[in-house]
PDB file of N, CA and C in Angstrom:
ATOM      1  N   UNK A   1      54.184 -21.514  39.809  1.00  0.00           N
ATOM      2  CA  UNK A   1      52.798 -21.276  40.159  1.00  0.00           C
ATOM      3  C   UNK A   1      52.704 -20.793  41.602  1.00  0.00           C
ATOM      4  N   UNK A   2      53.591 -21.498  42.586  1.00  0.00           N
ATOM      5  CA  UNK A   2      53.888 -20.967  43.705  1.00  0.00           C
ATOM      6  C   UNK A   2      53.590 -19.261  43.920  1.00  0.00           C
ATOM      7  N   UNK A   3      54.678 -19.068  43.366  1.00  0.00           N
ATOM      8  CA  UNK A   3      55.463 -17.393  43.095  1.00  0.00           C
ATOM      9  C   UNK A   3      53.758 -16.545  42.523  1.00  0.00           C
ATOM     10  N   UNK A   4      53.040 -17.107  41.845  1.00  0.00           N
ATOM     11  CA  UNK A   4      51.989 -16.324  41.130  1.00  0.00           C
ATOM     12  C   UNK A   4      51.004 -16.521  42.595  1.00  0.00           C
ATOM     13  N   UNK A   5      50.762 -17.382  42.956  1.00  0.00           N
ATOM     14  CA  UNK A   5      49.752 -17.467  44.327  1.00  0.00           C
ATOM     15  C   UNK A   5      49.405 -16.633  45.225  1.00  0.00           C
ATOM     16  N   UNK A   6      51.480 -16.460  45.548  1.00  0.00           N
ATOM     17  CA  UNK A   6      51.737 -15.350  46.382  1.00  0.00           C
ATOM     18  C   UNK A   6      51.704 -13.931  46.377  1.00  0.00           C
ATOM     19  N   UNK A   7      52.023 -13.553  44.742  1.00  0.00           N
ATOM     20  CA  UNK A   7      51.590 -12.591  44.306  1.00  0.00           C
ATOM     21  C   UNK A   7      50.494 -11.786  44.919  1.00  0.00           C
ATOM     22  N   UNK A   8      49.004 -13.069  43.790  1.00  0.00           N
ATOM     23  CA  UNK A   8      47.799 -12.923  43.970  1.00  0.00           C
ATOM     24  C   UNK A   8      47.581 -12.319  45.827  1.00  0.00           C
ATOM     25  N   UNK A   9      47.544 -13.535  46.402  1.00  0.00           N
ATOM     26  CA  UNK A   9      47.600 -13.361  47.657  1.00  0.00           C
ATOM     27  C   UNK A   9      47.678 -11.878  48.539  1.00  0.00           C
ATOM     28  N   UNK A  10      48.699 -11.310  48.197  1.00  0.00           N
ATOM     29  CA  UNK A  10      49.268 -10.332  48.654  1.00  0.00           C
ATOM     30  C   UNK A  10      48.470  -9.029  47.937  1.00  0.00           C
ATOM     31  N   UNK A  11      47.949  -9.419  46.799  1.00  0.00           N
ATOM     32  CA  UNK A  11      47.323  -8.356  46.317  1.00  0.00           C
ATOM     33  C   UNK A  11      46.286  -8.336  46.312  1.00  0.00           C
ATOM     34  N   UNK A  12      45.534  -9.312  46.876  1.00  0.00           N
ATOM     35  CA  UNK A  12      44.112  -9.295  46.633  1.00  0.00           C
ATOM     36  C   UNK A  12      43.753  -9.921  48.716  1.00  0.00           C
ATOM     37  N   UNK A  13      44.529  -9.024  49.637  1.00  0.00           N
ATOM     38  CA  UNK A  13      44.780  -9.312  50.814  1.00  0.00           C
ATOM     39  C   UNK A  13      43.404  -8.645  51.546  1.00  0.00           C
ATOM     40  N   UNK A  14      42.137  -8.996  52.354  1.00  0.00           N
ATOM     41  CA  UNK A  14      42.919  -9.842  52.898  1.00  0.00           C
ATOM     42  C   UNK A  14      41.837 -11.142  52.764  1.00  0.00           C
ATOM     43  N   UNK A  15      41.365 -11.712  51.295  1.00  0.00           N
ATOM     44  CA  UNK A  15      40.826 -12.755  50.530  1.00  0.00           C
ATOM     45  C   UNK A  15      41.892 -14.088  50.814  1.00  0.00           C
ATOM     46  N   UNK A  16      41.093 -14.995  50.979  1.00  0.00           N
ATOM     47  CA  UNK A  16      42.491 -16.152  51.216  1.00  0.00           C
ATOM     48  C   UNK A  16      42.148 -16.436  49.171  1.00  0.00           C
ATOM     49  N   UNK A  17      43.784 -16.658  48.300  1.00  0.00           N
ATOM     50  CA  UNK A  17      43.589 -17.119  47.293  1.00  0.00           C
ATOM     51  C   UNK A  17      44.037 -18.282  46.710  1.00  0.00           C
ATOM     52  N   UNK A  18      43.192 -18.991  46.521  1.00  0.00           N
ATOM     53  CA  UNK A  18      43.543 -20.381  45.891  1.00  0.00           C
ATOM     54  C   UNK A  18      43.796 -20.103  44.205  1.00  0.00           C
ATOM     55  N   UNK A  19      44.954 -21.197  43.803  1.00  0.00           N
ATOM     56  CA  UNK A  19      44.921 -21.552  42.436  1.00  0.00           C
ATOM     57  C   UNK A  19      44.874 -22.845  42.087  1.00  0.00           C
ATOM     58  N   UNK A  20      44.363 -23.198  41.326  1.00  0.00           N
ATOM     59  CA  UNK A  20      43.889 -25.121  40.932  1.00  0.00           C
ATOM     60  C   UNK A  20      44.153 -25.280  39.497  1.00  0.00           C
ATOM     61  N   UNK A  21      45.318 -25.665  39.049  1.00  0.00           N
ATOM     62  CA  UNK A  21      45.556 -26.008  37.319  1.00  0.00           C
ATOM     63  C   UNK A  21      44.052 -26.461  37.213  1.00  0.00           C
ATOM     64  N   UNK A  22      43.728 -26.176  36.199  1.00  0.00           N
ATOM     65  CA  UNK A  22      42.232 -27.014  35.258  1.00  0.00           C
ATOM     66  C   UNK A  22      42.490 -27.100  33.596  1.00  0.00           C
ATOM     67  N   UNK A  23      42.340 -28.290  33.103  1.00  0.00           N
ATOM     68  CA  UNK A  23      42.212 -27.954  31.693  1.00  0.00           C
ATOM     69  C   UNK A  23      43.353 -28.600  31.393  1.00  0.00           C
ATOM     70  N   UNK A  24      43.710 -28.997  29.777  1.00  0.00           N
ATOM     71  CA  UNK A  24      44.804 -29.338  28.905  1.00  0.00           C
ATOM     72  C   UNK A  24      45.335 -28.262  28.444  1.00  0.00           C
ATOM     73  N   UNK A  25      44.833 -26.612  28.512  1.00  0.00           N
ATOM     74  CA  UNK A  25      45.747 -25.886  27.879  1.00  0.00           C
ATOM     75  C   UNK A  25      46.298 -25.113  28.449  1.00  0.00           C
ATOM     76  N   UNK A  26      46.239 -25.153  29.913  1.00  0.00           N
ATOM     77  CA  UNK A  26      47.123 -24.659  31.004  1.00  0.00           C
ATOM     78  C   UNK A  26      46.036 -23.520  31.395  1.00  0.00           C
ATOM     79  N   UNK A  27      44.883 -23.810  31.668  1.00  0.00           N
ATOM     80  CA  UNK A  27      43.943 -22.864  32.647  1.00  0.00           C
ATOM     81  C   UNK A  27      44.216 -23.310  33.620  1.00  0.00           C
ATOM     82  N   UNK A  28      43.676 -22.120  34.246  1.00  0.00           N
ATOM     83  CA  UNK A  28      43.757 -22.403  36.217  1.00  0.00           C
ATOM     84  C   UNK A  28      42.883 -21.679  36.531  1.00  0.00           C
ATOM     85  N   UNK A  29      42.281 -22.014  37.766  1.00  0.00           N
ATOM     86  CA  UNK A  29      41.118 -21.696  38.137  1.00  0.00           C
ATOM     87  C   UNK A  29      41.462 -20.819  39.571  1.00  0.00           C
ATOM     88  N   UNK A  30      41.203 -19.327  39.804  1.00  0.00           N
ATOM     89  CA  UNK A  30      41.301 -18.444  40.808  1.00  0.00           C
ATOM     90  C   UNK A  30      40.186 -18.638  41.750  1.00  0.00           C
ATOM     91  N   UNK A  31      40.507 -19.122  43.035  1.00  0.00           N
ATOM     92  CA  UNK A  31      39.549 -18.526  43.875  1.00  0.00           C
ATOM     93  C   UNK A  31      39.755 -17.851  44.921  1.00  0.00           C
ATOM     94  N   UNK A  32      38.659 -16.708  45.412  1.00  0.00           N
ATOM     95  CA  UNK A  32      38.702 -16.339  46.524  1.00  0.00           C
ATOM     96  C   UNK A  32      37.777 -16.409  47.646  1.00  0.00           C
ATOM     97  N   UNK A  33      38.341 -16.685  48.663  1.00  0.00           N
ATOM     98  CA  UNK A  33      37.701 -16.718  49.788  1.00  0.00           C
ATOM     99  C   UNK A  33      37.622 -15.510  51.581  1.00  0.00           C
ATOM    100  N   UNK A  34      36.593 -15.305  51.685  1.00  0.00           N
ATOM    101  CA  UNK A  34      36.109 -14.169  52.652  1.00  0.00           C
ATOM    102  C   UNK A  34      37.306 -14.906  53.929  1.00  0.00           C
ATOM    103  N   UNK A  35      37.192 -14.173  54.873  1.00  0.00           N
ATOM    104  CA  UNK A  35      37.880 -14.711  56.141  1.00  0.00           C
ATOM    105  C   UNK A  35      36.900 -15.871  57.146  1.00  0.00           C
ATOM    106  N   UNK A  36      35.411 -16.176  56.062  1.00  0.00           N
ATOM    107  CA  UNK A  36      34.938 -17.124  57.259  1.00  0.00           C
ATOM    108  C   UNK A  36      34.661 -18.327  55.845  1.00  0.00           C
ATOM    109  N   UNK A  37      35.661 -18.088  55.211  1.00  0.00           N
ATOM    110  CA  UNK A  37      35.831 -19.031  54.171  1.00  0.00           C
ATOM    111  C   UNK A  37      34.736 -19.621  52.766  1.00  0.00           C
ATOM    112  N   UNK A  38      33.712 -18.683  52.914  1.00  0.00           N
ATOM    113  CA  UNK A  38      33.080 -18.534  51.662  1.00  0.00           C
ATOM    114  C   UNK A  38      33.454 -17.689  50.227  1.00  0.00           C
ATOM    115  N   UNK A  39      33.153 -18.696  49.267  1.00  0.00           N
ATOM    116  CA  UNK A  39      34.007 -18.094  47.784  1.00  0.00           C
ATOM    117  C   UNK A  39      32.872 -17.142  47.622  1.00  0.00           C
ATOM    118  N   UNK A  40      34.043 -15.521  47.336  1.00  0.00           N
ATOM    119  CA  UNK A  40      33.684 -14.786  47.303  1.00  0.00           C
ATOM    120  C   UNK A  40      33.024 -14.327  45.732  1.00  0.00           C
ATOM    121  N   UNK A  41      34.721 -15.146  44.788  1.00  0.00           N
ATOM    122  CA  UNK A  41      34.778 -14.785  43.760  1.00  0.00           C
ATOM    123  C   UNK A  41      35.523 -16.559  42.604  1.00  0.00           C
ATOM    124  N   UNK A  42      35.166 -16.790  41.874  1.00  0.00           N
ATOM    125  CA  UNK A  42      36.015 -18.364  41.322  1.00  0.00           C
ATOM    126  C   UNK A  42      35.747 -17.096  39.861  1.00  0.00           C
ATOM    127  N   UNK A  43      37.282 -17.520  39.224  1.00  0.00           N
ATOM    128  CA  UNK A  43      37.492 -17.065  37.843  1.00  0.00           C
ATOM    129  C   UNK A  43      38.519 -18.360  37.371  1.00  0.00           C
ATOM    130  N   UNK A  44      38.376 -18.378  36.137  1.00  0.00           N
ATOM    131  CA  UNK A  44      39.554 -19.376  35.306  1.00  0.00           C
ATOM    132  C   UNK A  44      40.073 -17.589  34.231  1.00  0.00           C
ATOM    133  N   UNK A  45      41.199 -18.441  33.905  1.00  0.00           N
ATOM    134  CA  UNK A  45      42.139 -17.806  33.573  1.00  0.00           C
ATOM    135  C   UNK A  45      43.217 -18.831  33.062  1.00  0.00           C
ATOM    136  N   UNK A  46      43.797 -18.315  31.835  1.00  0.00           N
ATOM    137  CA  UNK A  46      44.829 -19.047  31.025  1.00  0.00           C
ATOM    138  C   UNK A  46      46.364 -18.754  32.038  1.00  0.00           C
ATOM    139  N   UNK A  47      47.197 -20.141  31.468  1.00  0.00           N
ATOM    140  CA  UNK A  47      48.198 -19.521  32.797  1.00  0.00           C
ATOM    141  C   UNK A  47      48.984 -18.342  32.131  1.00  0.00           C
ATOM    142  N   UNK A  48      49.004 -17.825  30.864  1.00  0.00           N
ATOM    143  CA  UNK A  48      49.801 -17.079  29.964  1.00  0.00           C
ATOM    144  C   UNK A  48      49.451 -15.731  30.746  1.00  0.00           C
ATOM    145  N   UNK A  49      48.370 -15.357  31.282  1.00  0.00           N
ATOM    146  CA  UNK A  49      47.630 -14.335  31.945  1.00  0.00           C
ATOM    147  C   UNK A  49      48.430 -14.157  33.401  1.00  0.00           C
ATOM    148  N   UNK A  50      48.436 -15.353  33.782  1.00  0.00           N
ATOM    149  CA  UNK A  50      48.871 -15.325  35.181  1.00  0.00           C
ATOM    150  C   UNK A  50      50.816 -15.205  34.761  1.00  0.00           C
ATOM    151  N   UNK A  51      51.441 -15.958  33.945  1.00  0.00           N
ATOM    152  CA  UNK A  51      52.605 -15.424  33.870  1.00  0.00           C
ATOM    153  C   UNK A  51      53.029 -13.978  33.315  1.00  0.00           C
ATOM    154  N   UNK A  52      52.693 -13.500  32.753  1.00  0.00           N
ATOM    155  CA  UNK A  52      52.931 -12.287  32.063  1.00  0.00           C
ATOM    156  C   UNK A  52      52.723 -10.936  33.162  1.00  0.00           C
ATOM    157  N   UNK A  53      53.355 -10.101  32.970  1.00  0.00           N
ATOM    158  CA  UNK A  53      53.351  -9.113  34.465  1.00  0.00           C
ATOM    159  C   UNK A  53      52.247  -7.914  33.721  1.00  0.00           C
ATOM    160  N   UNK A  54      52.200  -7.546  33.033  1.00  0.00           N
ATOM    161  CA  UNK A  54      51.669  -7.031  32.929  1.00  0.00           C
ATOM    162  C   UNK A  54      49.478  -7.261  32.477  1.00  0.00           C
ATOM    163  N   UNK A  55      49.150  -8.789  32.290  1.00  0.00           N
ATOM    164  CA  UNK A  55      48.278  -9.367  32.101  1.00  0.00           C
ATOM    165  C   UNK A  55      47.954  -9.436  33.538  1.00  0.00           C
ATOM    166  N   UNK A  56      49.071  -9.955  34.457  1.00  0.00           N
ATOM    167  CA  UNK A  56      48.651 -10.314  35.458  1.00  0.00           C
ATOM    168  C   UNK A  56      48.009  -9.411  36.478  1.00  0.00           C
ATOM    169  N   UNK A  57      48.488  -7.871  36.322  1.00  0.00           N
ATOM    170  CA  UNK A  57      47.743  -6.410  36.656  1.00  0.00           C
ATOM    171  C   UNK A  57      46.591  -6.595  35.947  1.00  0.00           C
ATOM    172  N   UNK A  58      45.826  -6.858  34.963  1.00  0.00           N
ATOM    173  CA  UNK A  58      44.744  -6.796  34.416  1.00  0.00           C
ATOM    174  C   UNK A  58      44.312  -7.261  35.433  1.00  0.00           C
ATOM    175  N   UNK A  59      44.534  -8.877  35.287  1.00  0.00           N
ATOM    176  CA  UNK A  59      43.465 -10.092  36.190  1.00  0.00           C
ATOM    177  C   UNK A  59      43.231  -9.652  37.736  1.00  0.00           C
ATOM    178  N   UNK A  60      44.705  -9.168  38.328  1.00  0.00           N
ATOM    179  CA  UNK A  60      43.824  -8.218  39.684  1.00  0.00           C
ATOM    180  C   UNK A  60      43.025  -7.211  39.430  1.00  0.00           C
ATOM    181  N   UNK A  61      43.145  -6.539  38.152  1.00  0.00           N
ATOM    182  CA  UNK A  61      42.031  -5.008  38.427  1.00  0.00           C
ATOM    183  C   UNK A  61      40.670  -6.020  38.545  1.00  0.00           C
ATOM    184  N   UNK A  62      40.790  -6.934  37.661  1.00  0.00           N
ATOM    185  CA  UNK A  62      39.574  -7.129  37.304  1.00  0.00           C
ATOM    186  C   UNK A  62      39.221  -8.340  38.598  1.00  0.00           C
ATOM    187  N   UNK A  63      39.544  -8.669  39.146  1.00  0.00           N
ATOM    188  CA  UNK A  63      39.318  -9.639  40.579  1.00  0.00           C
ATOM    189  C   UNK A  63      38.888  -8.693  41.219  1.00  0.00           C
ATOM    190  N   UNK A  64      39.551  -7.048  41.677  1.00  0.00           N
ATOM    191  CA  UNK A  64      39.291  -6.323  42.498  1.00  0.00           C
ATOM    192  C   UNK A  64      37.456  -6.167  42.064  1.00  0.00           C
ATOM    193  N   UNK A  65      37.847  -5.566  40.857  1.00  0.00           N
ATOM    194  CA  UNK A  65      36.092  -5.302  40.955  1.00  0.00           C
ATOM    195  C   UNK A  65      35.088  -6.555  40.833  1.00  0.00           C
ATOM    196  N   UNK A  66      35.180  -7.550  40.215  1.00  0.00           N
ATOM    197  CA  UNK A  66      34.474  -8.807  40.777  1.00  0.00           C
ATOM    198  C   UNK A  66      33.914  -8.692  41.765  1.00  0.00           C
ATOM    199  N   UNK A  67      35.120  -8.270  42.922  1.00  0.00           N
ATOM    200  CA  UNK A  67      34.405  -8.669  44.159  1.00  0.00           C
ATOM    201  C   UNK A  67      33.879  -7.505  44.822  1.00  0.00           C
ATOM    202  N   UNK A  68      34.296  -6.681  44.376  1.00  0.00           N
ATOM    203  CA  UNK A  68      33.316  -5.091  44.272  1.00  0.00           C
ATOM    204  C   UNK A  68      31.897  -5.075  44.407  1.00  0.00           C
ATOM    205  N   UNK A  69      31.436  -6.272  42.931  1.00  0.00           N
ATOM    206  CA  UNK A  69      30.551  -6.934  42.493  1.00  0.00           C
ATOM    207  C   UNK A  69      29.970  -7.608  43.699  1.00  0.00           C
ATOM    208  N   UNK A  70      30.680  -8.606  43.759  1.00  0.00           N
ATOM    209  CA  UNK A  70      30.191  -9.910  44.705  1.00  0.00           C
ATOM    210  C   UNK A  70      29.744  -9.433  45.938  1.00  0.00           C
ATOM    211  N   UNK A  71      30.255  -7.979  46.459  1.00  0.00           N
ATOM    212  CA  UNK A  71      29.717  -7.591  47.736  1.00  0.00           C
ATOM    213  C   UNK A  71      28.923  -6.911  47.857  1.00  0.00           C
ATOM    214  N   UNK A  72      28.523  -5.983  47.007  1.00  0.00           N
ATOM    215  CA  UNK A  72      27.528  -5.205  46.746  1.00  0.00           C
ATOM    216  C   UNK A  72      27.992  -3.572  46.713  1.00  0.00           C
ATOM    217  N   UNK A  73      29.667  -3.344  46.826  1.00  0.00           N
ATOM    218  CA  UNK A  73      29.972  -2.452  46.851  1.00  0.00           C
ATOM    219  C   UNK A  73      29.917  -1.390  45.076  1.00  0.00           C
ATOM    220  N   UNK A  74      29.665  -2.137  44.427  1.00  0.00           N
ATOM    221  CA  UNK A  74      29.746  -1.855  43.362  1.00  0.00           C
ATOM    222  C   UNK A  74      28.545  -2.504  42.072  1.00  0.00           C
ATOM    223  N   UNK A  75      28.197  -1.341  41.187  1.00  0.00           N
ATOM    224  CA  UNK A  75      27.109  -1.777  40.475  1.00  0.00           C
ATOM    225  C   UNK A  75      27.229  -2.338  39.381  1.00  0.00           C
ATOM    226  N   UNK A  76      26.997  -3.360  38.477  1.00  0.00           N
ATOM    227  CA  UNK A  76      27.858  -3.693  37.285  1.00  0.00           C
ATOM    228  C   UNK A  76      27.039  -2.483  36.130  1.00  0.00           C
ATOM    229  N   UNK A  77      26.419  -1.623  36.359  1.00  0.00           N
ATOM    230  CA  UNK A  77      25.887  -0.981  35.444  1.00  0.00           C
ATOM    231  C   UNK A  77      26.424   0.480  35.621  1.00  0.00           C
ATOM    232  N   UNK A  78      27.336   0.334  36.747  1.00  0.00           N
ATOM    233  CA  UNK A  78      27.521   1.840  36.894  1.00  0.00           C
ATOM    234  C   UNK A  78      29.244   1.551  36.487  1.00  0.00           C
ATOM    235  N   UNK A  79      29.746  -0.057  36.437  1.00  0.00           N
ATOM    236  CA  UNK A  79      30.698  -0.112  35.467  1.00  0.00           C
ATOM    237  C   UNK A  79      30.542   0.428  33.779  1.00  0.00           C
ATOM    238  N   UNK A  80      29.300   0.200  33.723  1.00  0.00           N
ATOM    239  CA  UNK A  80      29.128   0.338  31.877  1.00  0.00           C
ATOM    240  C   UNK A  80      29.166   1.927  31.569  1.00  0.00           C
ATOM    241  N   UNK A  81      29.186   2.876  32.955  1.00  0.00           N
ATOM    242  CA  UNK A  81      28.800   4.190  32.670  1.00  0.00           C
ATOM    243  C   UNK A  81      29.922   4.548  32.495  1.00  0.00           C
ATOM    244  N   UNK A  82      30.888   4.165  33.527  1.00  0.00           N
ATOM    245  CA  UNK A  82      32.370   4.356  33.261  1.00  0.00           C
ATOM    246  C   UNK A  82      32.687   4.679  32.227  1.00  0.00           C
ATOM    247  N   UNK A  83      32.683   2.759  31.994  1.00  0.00           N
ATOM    248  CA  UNK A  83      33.337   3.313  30.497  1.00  0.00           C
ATOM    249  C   UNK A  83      32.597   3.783  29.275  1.00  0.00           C
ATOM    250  N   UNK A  84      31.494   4.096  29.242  1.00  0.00           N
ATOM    251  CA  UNK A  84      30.910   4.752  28.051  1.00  0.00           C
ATOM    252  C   UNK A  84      31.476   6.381  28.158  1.00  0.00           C
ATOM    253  N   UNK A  85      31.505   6.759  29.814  1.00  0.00           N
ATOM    254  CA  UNK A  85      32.377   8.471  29.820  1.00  0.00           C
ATOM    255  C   UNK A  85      33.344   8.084  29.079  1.00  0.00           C
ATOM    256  N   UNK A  86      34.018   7.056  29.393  1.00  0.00           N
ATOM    257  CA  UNK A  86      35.617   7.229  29.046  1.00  0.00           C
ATOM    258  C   UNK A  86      35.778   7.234  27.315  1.00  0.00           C
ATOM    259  N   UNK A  87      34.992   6.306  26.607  1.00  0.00           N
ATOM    260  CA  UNK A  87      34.591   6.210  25.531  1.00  0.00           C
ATOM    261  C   UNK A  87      34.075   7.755  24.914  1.00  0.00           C
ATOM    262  N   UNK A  88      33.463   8.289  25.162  1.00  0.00           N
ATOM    263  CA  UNK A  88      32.941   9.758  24.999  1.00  0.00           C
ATOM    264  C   UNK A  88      34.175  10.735  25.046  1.00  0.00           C
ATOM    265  N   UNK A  89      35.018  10.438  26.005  1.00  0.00           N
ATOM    266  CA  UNK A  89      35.867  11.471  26.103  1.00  0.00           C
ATOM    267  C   UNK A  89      37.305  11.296  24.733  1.00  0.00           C
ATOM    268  N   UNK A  90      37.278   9.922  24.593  1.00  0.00           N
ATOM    269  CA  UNK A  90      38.372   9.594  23.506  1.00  0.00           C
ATOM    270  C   UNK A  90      38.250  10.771  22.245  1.00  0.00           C
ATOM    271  N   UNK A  91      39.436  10.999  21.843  1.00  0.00           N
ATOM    272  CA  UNK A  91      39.396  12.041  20.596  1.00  0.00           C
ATOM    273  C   UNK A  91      38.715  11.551  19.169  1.00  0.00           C
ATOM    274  N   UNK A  92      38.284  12.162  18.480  1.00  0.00           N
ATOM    275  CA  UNK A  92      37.677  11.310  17.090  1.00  0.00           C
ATOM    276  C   UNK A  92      39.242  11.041  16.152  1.00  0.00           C
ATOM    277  N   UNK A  93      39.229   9.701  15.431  1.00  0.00           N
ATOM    278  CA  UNK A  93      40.322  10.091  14.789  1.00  0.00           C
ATOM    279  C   UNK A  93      40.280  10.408  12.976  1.00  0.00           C
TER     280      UNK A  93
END
């Protein structure tokens, strides 16, 4: 869990990131914090997410924009436009 912290940490820089086991089925709870120590962003997450390398790229894309979210840099509706282009552009099959 160490090793995943640091990860996080490093990738989601320069947020201080906490992880807190929660739960019987091995959730853990992500948080992040600004540099004057207010949570920016708290997510849970299964630890299967956090071990897996390639899940674990998900959970940062998706932390990144959270806090995209959380700051105002980003609109959650101009997420939905996204992907409805991207959806539009897919081939029919």
């Amino acid at each position: 869990m160490e090793s995943i912290s640091l990860l996080l940490g490093e990738a989601l820089s320069p947020y201080q990131v906490t992880l807190t086991p929660r739960g019987s089925h091995g959730e853990c709870l992500v948080t992040l914090k600004n540099s004057s120590g207010a949570i920016v962003v708290e997510r849970e997450f299964n630890q299967a997410q956090l071990s897996d390398k390639r899940l674990l790229t998900d959970v940062v894309d998706g932390l990144h924009r959270d806090v995209m979210i959380a700051e105002g840099r980003l609109e959650p509706c101009v997420i939905a436009a996204l992907r409805n282009a991207a959806l539009d552009k897919r081939p029919a099959l």
